[in-house]
Protein backbone atom coordinates (compact mmCIF):
# COMPACT_ATOMS: atom_id res chain seq x y z
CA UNK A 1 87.58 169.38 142.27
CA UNK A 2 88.30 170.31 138.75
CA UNK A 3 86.20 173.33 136.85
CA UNK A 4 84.12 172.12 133.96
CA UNK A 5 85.11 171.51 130.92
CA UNK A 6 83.54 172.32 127.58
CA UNK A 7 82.56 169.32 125.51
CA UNK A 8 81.66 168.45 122.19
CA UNK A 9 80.42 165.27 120.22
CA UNK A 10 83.14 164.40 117.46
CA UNK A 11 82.10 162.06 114.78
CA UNK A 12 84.61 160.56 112.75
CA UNK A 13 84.57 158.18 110.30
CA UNK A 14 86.01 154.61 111.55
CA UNK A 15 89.19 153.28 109.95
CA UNK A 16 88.14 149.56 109.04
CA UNK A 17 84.43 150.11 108.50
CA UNK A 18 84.00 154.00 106.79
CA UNK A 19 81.32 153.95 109.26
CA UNK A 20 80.55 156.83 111.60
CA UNK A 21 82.08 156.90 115.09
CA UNK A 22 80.95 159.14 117.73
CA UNK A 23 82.57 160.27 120.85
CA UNK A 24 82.04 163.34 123.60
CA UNK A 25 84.92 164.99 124.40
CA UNK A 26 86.26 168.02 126.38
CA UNK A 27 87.80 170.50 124.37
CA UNK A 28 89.94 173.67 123.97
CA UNK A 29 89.76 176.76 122.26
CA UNK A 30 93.22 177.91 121.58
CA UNK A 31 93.23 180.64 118.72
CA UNK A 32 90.83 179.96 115.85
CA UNK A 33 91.24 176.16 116.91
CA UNK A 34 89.78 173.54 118.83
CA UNK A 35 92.11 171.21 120.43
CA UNK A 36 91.01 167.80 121.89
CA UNK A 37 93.36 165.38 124.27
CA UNK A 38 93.41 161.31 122.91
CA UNK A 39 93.90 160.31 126.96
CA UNK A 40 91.72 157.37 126.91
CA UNK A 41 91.55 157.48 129.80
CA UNK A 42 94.81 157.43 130.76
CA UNK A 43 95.17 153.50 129.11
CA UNK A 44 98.02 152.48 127.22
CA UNK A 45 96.85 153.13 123.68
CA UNK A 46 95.49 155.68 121.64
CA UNK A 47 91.44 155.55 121.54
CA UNK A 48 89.30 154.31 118.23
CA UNK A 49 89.11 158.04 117.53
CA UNK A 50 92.91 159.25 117.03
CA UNK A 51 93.59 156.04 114.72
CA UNK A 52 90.09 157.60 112.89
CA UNK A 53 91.47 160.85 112.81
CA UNK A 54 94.94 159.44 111.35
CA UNK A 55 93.25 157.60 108.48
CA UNK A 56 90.77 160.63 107.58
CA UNK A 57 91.22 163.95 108.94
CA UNK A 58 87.66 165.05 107.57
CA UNK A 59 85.00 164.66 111.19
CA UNK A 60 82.44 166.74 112.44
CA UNK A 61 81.55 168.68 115.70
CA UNK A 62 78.81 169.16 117.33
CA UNK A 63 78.65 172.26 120.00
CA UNK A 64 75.62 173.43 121.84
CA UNK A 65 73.54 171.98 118.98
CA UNK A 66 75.14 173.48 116.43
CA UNK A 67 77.42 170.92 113.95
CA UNK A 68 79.82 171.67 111.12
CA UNK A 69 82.87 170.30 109.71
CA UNK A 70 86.06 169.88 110.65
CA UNK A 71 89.54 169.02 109.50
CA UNK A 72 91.13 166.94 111.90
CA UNK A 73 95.18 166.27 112.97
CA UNK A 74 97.25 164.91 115.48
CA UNK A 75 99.77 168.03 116.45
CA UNK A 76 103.03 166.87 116.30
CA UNK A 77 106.58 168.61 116.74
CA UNK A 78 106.83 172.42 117.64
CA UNK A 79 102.70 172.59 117.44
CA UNK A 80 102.03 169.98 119.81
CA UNK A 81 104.84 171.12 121.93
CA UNK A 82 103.23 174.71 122.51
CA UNK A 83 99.57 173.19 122.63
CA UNK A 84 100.57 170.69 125.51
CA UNK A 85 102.13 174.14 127.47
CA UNK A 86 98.76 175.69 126.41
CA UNK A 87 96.72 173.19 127.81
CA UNK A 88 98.73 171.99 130.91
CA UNK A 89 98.37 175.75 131.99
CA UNK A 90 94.77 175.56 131.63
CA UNK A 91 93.60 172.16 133.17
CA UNK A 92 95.68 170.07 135.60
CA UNK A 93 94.31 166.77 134.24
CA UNK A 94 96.91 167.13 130.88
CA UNK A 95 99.77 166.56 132.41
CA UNK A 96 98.14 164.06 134.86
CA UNK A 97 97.04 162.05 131.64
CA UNK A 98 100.58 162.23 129.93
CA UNK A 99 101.80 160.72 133.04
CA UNK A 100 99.20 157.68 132.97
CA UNK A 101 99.66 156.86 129.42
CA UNK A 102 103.15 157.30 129.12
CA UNK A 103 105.75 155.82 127.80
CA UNK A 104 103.49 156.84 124.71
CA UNK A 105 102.93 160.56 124.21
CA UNK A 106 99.15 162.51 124.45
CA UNK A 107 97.86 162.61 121.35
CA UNK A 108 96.84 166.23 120.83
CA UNK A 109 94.18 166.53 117.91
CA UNK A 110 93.31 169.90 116.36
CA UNK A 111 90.25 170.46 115.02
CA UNK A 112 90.03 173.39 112.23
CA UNK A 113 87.24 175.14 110.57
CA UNK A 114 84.97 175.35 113.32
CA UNK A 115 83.07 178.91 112.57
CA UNK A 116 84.20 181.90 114.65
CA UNK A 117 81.65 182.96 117.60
């Protein structure tokens, strides 16, 4: 019942290994960013990718074909604050996945330097 969502193939590199980790995700644009929700599903921790992400903000995308770097964070604070309105107002499922995973918070991960349309 929900509209589709946009998705793109993040690689990462792992944590432990240096090696490349891949996962498809649905994503935002909001402003000149991409923003990507760490619900796992709505499970009790973060997924591979966030602790990735954490250890080495430099990933890839890959959208409609077309890949380029990123840098990647975890919002925190006042930025992760406005994101979470941003995307609540957009898809339903946010807040439904805040509620699943709580007591620990969303992880909202911004993705900059993805080239202008």
């Amino acid at each position: 019942g929900q509209p589709y969502t946009d998705t793109l193939m993040l690689t990462t590199v792992g944590a432990r290994t240096g090696a490349p980790r891949i996962a498809c995700l649905p994503y935002f644009r909001v402003g000149a960013d991409l923003v990507v929700r760490g619900s796992n599903g709505g499970g009790p921790t973060d997924p591979h990718w966030v602790h990735n992400v954490r250890a080495n903000p430099a990933a890839r995308v890959r959208i409609h074909r077309r890949e380029h770097p990123v840098e990647a964070h975890v919002a925190a604070g006042e930025e992760r604050a406005r994101l979470y309105a941003e995307l609540r107002a957009r898809s339903a499922s946010t807040e439904g996945y805040q509620r699943m995973c709580a007591p620990r918070e969303l992880p909202l991960v911004v993705l900059r330097g993805w080239p202008a349309a």
